[in-house]
Protein backbone atom coordinates (compact mmCIF):
# COMPACT_ATOMS: atom_id res chain seq x y z
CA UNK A 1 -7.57 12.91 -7.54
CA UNK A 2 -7.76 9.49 -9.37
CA UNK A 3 -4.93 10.43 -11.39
CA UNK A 4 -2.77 11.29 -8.20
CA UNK A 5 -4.32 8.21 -6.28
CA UNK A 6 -2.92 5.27 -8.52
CA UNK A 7 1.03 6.13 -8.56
CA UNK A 8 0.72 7.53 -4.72
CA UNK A 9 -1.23 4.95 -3.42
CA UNK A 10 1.50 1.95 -3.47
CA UNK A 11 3.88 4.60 -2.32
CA UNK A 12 2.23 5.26 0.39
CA UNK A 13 2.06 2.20 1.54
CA UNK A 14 5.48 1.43 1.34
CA UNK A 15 6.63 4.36 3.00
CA UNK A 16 5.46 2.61 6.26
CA UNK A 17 8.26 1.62 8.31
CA UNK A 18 8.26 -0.19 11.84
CA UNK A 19 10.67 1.64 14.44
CA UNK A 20 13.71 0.22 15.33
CA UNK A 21 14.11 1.51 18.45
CA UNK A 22 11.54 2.40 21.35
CA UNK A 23 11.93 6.22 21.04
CA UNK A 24 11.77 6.71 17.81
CA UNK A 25 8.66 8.45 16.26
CA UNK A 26 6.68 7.75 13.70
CA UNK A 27 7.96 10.60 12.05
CA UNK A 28 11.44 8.84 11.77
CA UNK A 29 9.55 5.81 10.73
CA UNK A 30 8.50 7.42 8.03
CA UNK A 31 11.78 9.07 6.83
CA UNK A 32 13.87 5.67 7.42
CA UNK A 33 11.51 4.28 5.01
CA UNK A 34 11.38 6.92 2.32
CA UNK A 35 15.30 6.55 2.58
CA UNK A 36 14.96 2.54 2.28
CA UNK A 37 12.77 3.37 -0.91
CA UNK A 38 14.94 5.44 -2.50
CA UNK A 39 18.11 3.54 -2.51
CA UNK A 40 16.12 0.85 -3.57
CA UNK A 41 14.44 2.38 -6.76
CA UNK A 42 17.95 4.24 -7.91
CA UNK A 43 19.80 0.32 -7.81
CA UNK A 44 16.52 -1.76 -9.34
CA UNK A 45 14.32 1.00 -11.51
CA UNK A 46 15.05 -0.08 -15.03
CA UNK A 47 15.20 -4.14 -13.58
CA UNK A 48 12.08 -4.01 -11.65
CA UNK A 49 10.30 -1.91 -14.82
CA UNK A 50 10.96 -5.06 -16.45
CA UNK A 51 10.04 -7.68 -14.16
CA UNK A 52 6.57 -7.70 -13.17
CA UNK A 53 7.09 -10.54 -10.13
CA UNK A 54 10.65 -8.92 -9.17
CA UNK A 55 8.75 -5.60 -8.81
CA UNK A 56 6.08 -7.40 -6.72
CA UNK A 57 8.67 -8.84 -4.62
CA UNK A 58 10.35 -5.80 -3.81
CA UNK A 59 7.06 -4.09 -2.73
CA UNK A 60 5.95 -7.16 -0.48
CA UNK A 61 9.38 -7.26 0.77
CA UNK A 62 9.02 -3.36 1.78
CA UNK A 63 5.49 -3.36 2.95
CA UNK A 64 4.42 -6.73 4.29
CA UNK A 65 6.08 -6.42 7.33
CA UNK A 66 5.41 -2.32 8.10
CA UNK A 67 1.69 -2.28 6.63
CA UNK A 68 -0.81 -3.62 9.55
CA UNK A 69 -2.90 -5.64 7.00
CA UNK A 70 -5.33 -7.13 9.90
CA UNK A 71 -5.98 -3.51 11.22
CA UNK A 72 -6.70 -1.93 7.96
CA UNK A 73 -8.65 -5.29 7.02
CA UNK A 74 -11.03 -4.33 9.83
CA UNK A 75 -11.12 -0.55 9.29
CA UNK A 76 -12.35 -1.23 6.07
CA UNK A 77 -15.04 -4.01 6.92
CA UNK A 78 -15.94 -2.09 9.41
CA UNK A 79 -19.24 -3.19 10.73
CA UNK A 80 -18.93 -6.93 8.65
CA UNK A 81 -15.87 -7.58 10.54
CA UNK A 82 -17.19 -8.22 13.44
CA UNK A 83 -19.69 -10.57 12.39
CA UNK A 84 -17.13 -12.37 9.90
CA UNK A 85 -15.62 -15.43 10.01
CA UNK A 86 -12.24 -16.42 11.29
CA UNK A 87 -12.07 -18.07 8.07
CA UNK A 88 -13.24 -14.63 6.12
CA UNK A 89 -10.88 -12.27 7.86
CA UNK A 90 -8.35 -14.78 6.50
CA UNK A 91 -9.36 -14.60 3.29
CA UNK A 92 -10.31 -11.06 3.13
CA UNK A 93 -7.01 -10.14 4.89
CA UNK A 94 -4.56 -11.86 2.15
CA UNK A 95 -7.19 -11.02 -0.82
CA UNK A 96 -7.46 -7.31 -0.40
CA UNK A 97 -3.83 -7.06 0.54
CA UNK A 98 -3.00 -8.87 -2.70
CA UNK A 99 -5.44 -6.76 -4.72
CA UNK A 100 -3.67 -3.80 -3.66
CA UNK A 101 -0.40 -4.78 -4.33
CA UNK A 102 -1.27 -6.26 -8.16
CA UNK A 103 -3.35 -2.89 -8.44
CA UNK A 104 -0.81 -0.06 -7.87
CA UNK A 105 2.30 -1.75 -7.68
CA UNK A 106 3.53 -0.23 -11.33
CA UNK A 107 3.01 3.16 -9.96
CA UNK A 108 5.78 3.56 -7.55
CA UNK A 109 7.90 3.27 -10.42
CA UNK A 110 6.77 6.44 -11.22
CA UNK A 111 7.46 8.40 -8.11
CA UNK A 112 10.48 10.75 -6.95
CA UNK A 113 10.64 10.13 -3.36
CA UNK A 114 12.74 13.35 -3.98
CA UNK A 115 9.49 15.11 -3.89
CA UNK A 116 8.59 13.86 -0.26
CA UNK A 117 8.85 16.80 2.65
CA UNK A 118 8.06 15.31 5.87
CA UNK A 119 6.42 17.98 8.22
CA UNK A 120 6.91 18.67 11.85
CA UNK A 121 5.65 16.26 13.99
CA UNK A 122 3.04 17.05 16.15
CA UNK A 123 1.77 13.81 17.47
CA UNK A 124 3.03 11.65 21.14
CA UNK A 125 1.76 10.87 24.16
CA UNK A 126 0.34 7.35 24.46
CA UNK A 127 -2.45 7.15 21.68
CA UNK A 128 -2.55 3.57 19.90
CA UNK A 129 -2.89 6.01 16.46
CA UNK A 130 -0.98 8.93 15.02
CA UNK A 131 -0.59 10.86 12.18
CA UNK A 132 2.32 11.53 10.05
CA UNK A 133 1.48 14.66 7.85
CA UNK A 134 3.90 15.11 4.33
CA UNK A 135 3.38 17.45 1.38
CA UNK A 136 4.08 16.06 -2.45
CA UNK A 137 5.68 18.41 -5.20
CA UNK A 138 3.84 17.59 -8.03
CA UNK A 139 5.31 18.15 -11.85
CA UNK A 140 3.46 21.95 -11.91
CA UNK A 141 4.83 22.57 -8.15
CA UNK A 142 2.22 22.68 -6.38
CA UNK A 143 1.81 20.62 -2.80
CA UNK A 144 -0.41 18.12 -2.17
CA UNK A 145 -0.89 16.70 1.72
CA UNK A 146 -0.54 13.12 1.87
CA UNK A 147 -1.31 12.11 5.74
CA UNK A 148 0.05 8.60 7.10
CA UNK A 149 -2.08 7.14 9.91
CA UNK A 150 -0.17 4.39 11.75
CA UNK A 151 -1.46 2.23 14.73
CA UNK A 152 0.97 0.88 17.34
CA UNK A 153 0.28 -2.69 18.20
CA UNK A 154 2.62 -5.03 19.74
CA UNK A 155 5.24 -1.95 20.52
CA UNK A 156 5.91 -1.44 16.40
CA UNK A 157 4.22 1.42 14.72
CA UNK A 158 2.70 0.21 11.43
CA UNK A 159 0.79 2.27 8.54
CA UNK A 160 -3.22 1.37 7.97
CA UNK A 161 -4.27 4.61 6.41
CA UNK A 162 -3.41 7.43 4.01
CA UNK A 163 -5.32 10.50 2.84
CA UNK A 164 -4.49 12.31 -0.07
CA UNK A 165 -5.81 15.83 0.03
CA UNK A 166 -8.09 14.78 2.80
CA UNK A 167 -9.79 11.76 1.33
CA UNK A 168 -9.24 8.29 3.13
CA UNK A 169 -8.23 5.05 1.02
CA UNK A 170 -10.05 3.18 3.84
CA UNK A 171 -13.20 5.28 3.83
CA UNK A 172 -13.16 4.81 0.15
CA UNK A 173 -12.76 0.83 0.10
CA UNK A 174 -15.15 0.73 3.22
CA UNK A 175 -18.05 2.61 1.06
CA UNK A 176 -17.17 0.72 -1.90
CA UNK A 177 -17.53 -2.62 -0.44
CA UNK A 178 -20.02 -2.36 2.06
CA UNK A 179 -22.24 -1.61 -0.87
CA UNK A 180 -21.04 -4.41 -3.04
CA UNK A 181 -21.51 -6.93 0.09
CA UNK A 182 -25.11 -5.54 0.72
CA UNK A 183 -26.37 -6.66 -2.67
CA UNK A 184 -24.11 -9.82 -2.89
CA UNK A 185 -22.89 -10.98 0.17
CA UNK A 186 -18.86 -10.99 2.27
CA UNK A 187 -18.32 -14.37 0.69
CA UNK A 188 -19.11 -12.75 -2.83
CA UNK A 189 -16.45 -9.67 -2.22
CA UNK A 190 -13.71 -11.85 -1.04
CA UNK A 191 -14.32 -14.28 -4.24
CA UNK A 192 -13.72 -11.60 -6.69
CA UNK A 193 -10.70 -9.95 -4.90
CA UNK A 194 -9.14 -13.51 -4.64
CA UNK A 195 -9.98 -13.92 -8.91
CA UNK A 196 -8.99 -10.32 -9.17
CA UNK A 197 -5.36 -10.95 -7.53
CA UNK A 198 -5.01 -14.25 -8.87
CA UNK A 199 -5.39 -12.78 -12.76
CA UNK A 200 -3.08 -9.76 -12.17
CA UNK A 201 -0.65 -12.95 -10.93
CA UNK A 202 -1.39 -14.45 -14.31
CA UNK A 203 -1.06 -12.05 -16.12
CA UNK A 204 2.39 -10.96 -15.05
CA UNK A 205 3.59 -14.73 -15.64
CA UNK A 206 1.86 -14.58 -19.28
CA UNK A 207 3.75 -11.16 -19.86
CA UNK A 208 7.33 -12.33 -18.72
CA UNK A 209 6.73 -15.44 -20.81
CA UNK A 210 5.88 -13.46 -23.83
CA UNK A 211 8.99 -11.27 -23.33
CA UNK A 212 11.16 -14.61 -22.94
CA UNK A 213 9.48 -15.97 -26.16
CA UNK A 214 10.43 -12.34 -27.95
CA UNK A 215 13.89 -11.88 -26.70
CA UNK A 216 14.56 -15.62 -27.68
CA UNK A 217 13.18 -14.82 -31.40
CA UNK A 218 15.70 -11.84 -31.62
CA UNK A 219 18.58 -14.08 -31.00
C-alpha cells in the first residue's frame, strides 16, 4: 500500500480539475485533468526529471488552483480546527500543502496516466461532496480503485480526498497528527511541517547547484 501510496498520491492530487462550465461533472473534471497531465508529462518528462523547482512548479501550477487546500486542511484537523487560530489555519494550510507537494512530487514522474480508467459516474443531485471512482493498471495488471472525493464550494468542484484501495489520505494524516498534537501541541505540528517543507526547498536548491557546479567541471 505504501509502495502504491507515494507515486499515486501527488497524482492524485493533480488529477483534480475545477469545471469549466456549470454542467459539467466531476467526472469530466477529472478526465480534463488527466488529459492536462498527460500532455504535460510527454512535452516536460526528461526536463522536469531534472529540475527539482521546475517540477515543483508544474505541480503547483496543476494543483493549487483545483486542490481545496482550506477544506482538506480542516478535514484533517478535524476536531483542532475548530479551536485553532486564524493565524494556525494559515500556517497549517500553506505548511501541510507544501509538505505534500516536496513529499510526493518526484512520484508523478513515475506514472502512466495511460493506466487511468475513469468509471461510470454515479454521483448528482445537489450534494456539496461527490465521488469520482477510477481503477489503476498496475505493472502485473491487476486494478487498484483509486476514489476522488471533491467538494463544491463557490460553484467549482475541487479535490480534498483520495482513497486508494479504500484507505483515506485524510483519515491517515488526521490519525497521524492528532496524535502528534496530543503529546506536543498544534503549534508544535505546524513548526515541523513548515522545517520539513522548508528543507525539501533546500535541498532541491543545494541539488541544482551541485549539478551546475558538475556540468560546469565537465566543460
Amino acid at each position: 500500500m505504501q509502495r502504491l501510496l507515494i507515486p499515486m498520491f501527488i497524482t492524485c492530487l493533480a488529477l483534480a480539475a475545477p469545471a469549466r462550465a456549470a454542467d459539467a461533472s466531476p467526472a469530466d473534471v477529472i478526465q480534463e485533468a488527466v488529459d492536462l497531465l498527460t500532455v504535460g508529462l510527454e512535452e516536460r518528462r526528461d526536463e522536469l526529471a531534472a529540475d527539482k523547482d521546475a517540477l515543483y512548479a508544474f505541480i503547483d501550477g496543476i494543483l493549487l488552483p483545483r486542490f481545496d487546500r482550506e477544506f482538506a486542511a480542516g478535514a484533517v484537523l478535524g476536531r483542532h480546527w475548530r479551536t485553532a487560530s486564524d493565524e494556525q489555519k494559515e500556517r497549517f494550510i500553506a505548511a501541510f500543502y507544501n509538505t505534500l507537494l516536496h513529499r510526493y512530487a518526484e512520484g508523478i514522474l513515475e506514472f502512466d496516466t495511460d493506466r487511468v480508467e475513469i468509471l461510470p459516474y454515479k454521483g448528482g443531485g445537489k450534494k456539496r461532496t461527490t465521488e469520482v471512482k477510477t481503477r489503476v493498471r498496475l505493472d502485473d495488471g491487476s486494478k487498484v480503485p483509486v476514489h476522488y472525493t471533491l467538494v463544491n464550494r463557490k460553484d467549482q468542484w475541487r479535490m480534498f480526498d483520495v482513497k486508494i484501495e479504500g484507505v483515506s489520505y485524510v483519515v491517515n494524516y488526521r490519525k497521524e497528527l492528532d496524535s502528534e498534537i496530543k503529546s506536543t501541541s498544534l503549534d508544535a505540528v505546524i513548526e515541523r511541517l513548515e522545517r520539513e517543507s522548508s528543507m525539501a526547498a533546500d535541498a532541491s536548491t543545494t541539488a541544482d547547484v551541485d549539478a551546475d557546479a558538475a556540468a560546469d567541471a565537465d566543460e
